[in-house]
N, C-alpha and C. Protein backbone atom coordinates (compact mmCIF):
# COMPACT_ATOMS: atom_id res chain seq x y z
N UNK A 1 -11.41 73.76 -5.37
CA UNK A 1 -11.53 74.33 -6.69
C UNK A 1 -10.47 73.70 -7.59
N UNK A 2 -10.94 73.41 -8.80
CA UNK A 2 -9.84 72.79 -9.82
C UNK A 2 -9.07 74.12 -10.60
N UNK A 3 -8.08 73.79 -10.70
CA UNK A 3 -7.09 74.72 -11.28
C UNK A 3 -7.07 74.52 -13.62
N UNK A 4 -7.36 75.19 -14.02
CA UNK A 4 -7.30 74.48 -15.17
C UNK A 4 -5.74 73.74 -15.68
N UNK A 5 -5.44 72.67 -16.28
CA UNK A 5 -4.24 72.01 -16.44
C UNK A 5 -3.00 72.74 -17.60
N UNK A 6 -3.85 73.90 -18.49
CA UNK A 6 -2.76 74.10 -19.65
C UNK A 6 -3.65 75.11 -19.48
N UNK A 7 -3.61 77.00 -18.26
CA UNK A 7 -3.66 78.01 -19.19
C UNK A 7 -3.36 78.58 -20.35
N UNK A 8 -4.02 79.37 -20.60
CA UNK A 8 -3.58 80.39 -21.75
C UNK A 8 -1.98 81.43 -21.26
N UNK A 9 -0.86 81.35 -21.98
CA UNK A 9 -0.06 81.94 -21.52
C UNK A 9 -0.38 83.51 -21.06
N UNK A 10 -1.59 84.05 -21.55
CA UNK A 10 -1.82 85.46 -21.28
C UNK A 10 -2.37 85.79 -19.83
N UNK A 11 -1.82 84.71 -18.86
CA UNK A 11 -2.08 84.80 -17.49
C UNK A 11 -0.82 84.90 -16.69
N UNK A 12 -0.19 84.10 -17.59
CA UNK A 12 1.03 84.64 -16.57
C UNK A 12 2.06 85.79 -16.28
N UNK A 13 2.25 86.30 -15.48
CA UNK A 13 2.73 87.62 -15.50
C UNK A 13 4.35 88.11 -15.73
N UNK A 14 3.98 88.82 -16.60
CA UNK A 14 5.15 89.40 -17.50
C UNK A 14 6.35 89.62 -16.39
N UNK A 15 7.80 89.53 -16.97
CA UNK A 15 8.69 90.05 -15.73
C UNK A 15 8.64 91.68 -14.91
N UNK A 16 8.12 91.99 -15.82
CA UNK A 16 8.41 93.85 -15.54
C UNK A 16 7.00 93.61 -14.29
N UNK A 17 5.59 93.26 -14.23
CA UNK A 17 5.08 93.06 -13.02
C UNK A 17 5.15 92.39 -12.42
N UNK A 18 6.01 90.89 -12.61
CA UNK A 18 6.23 90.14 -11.50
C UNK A 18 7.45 90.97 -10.32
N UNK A 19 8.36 91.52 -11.07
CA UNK A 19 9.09 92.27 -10.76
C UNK A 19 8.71 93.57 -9.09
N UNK A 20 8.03 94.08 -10.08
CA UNK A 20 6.96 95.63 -9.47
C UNK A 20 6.37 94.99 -8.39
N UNK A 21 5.68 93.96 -8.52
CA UNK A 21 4.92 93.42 -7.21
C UNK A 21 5.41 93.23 -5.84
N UNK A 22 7.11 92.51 -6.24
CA UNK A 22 8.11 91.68 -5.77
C UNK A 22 8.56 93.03 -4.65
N UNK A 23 9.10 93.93 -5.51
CA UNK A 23 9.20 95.53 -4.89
C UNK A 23 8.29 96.15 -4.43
N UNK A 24 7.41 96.05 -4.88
CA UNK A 24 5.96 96.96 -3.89
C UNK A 24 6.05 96.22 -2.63
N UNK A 25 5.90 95.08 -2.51
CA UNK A 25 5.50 94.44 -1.32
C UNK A 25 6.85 94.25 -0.20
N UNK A 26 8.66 94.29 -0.74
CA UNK A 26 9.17 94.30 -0.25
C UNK A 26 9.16 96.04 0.37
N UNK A 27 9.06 97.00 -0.54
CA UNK A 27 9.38 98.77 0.03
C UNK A 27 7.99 98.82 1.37
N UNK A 28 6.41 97.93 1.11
CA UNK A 28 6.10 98.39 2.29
C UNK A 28 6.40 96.87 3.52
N UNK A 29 6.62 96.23 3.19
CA UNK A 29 7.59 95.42 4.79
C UNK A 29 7.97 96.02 5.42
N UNK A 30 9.32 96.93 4.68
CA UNK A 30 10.30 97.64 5.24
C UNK A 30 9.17 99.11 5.68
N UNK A 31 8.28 99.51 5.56
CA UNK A 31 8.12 100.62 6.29
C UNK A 31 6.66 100.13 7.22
N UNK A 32 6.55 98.68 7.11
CA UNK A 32 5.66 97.65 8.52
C UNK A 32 3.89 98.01 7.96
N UNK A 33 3.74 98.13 6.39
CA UNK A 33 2.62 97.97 6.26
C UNK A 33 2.55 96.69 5.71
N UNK A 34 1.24 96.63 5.45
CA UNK A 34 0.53 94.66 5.64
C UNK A 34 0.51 94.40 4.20
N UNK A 35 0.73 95.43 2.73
CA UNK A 35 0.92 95.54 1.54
C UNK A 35 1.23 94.14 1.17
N UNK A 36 0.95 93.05 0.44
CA UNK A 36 1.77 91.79 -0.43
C UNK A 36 1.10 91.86 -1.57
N UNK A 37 1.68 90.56 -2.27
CA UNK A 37 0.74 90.16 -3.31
C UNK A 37 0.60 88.54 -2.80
N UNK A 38 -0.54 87.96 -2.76
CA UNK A 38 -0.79 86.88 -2.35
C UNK A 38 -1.10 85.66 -3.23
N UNK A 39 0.68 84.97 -2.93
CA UNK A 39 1.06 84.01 -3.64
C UNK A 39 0.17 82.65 -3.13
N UNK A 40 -0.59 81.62 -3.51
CA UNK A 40 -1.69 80.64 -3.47
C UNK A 40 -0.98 79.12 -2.90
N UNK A 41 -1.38 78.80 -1.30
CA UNK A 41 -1.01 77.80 -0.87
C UNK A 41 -1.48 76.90 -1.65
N UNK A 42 -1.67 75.91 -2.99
CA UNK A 42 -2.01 75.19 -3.25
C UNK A 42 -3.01 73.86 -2.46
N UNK A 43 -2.54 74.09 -1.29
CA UNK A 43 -2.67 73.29 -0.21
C UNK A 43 -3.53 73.72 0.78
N UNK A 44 -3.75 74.60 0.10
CA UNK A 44 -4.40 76.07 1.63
C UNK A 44 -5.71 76.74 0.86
N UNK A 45 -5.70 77.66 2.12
CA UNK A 45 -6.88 78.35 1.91
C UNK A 45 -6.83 79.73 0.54
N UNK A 46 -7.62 80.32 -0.27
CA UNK A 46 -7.49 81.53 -1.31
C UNK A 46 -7.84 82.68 -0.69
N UNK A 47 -7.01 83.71 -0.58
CA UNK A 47 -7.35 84.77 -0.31
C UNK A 47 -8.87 85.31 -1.43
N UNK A 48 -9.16 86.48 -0.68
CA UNK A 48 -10.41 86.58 -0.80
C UNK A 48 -10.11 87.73 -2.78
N UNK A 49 -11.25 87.03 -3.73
CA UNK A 49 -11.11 88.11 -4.71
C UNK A 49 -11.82 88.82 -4.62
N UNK A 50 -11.34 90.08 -5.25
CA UNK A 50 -11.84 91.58 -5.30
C UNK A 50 -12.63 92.05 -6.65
N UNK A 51 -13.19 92.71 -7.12
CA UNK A 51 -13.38 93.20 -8.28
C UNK A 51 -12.15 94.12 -8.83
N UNK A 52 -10.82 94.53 -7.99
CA UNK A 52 -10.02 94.97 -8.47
C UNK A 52 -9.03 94.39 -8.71
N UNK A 53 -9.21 92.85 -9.18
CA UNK A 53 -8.28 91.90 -9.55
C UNK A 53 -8.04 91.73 -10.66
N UNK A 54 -8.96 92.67 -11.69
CA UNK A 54 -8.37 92.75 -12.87
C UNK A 54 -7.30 93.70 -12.90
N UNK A 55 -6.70 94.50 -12.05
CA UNK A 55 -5.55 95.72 -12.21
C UNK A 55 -3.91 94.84 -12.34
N UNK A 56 -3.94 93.41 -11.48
CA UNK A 56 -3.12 93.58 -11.52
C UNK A 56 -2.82 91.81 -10.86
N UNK A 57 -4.12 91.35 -10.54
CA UNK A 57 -4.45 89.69 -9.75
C UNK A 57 -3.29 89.45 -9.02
N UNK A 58 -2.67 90.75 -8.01
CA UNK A 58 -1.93 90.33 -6.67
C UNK A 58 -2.54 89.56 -5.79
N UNK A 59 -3.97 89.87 -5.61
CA UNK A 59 -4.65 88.93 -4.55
C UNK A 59 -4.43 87.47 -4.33
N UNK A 60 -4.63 86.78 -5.43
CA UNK A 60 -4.77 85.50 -6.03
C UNK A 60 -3.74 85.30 -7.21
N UNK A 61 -2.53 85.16 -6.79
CA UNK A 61 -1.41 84.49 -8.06
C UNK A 61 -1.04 83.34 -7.48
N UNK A 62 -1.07 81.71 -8.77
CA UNK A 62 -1.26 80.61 -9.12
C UNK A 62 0.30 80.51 -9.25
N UNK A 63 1.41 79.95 -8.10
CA UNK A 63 2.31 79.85 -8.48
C UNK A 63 2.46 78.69 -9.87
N UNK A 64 3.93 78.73 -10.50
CA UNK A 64 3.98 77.48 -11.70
C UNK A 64 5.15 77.64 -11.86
N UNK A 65 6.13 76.12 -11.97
CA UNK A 65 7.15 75.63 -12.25
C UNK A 65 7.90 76.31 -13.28
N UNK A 66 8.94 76.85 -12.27
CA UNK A 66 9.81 77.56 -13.82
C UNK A 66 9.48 78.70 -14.41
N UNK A 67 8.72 79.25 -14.11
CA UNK A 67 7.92 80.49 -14.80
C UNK A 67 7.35 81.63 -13.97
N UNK A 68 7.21 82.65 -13.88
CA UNK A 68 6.62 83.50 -13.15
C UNK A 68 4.53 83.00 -12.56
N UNK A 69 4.21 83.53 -11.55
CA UNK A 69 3.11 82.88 -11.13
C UNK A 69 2.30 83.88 -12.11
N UNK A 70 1.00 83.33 -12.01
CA UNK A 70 -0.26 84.13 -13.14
C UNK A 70 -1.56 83.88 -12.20
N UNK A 71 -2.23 84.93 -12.69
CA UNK A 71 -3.99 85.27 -12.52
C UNK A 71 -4.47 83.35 -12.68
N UNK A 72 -5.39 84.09 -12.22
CA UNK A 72 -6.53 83.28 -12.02
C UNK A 72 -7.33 83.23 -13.66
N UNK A 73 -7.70 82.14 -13.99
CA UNK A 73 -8.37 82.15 -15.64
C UNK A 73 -9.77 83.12 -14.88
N UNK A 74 -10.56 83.14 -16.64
CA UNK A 74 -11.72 83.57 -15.81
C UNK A 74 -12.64 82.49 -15.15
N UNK A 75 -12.64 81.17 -15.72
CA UNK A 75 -13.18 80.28 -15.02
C UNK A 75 -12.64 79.38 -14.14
N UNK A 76 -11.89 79.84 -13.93
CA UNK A 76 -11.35 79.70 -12.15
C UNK A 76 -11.95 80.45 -11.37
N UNK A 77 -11.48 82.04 -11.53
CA UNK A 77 -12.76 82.69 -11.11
C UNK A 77 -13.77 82.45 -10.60
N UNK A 78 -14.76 82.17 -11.43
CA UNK A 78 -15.80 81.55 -11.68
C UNK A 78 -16.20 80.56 -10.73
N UNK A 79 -15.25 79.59 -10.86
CA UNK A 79 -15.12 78.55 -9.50
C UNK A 79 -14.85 79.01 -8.40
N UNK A 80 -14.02 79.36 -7.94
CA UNK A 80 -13.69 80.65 -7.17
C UNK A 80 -15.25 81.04 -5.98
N UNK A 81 -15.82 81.71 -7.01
CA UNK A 81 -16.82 82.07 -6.35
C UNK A 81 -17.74 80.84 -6.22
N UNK A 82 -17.89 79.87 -6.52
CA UNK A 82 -19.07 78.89 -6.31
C UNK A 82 -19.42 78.45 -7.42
N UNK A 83 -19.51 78.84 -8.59
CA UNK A 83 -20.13 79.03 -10.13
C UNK A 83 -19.76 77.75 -10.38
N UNK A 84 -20.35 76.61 -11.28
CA UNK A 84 -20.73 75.63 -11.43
C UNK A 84 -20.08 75.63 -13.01
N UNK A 85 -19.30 74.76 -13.55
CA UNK A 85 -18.69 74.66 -14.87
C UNK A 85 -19.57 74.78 -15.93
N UNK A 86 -20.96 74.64 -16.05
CA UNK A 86 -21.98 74.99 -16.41
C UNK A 86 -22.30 76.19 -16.69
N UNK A 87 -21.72 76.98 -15.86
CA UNK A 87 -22.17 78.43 -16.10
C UNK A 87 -21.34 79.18 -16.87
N UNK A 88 -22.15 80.01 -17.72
CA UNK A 88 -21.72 79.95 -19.51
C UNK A 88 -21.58 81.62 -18.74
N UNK A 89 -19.73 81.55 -18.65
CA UNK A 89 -19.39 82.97 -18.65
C UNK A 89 -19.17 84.24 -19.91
N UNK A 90 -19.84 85.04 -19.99
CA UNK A 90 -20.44 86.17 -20.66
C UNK A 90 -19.62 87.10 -20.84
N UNK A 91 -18.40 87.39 -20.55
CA UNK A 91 -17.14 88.21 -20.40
C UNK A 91 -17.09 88.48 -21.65
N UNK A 92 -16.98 90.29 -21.87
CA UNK A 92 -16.30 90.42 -22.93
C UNK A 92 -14.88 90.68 -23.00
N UNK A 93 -14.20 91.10 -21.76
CA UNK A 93 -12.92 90.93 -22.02
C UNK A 93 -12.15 90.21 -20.57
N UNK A 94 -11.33 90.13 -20.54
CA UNK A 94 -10.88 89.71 -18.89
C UNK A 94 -11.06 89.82 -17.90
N UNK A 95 -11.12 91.49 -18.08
CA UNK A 95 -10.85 92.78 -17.16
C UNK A 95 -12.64 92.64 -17.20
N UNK A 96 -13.48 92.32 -17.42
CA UNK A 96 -15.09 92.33 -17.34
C UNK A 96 -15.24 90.99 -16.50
N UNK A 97 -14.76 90.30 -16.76
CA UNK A 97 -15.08 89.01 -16.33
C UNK A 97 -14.26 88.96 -14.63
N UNK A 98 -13.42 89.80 -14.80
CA UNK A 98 -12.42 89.61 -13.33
C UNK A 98 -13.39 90.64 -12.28
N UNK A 99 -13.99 91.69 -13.08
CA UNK A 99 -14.77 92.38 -12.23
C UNK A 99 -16.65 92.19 -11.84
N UNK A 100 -16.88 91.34 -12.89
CA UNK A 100 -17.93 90.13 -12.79
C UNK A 100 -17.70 89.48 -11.61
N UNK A 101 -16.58 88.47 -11.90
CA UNK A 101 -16.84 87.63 -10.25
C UNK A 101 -16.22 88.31 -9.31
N UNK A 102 -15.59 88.85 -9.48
CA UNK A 102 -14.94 89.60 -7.99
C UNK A 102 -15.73 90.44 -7.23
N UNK A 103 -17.27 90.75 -8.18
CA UNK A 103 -18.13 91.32 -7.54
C UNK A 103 -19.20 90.70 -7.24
N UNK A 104 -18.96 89.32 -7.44
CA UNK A 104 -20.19 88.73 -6.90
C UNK A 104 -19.55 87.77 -5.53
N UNK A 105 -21.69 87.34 -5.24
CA UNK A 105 -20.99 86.68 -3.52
C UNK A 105 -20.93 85.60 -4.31
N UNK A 106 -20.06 84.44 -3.29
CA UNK A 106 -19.97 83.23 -3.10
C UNK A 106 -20.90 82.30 -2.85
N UNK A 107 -21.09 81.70 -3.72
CA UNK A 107 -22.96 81.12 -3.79
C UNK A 107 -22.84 80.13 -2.65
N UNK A 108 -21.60 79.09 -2.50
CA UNK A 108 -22.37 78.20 -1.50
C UNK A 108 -22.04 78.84 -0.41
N UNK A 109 -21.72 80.03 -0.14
CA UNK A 109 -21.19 80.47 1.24
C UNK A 109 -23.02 81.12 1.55
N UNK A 110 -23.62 81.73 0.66
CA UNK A 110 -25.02 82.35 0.92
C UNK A 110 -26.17 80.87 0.90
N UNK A 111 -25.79 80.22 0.28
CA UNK A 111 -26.46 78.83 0.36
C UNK A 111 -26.73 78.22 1.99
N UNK A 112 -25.28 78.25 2.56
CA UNK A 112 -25.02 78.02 3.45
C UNK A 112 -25.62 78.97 4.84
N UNK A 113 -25.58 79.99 4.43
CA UNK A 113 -26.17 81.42 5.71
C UNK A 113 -27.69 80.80 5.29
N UNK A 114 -28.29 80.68 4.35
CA UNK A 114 -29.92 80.60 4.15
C UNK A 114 -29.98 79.36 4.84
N UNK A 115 -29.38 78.24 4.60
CA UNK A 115 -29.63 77.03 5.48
C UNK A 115 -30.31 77.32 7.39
N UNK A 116 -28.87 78.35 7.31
CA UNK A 116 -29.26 78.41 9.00
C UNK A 116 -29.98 79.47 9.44
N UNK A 117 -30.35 80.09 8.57
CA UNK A 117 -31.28 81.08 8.82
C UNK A 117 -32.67 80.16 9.43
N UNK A 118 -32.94 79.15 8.12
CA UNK A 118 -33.96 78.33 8.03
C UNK A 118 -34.03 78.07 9.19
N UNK A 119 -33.11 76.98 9.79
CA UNK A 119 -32.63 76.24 10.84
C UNK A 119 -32.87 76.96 11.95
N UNK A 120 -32.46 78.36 12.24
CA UNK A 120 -33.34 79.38 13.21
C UNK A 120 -34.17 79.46 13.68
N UNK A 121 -34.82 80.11 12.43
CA UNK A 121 -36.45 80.02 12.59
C UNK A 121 -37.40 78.93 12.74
């Protein structure tokens, strides 16, 4: 998936929740629950998005040089799930669009199950 090159600064996350996250995830370590916010191997695999990634996009934060890490655009997203740059996202606000794809499947992953379904039968 391509990352866009110059977000919109309204992705990256403010100190007061980079902060909160930093603490949520350290208070449950310390009491041995599995709680994080899941910072993005660039290199690696994406944790899975949710439709409740507009609350707060712990799932999926885009580390960046110098600056606190940020959400996912919505057409990352978008990519994210399979969605083709082509596809003319309809969002009326963020928080619609984050719960848009986070609620949809992953097209080439169902692309892929229909293949071998085929292949089955």
């Amino acid at each position: 998936m391509t990352l866009e090159a110059n977000p919109d600064p309204k992705y990256t996350l403010t100190n007061h929740l980079w902060k909160y996250l930093r603490d949520y995830a350290q208070k449950h370590k310390e009491r041995g629950n599995g709680f994080g916010f899941g910072l993005v191997d660039l290199d690696g695999i994406s944790r899975t998005m949710s439709a409740r990634y507009y609350k707060d996009g712990s799932e999926i934060l885009i580390p960046q040089k110098k600056k606190n890490p940020r959400r996912l655009t919505i057409r990352e997203s978008a990519r994210l799930q399979g969605y083709p740059d082509h596809f003319i996202v309809d969002a009326v606000s963020m928080n619609q669009g984050y719960k848009q794809f986070g609620n949809s499947v992953v097209i080439p992953l169902i692309e892929a199950i229909g293949e071998k379904i085929i292949d089955a039968l």
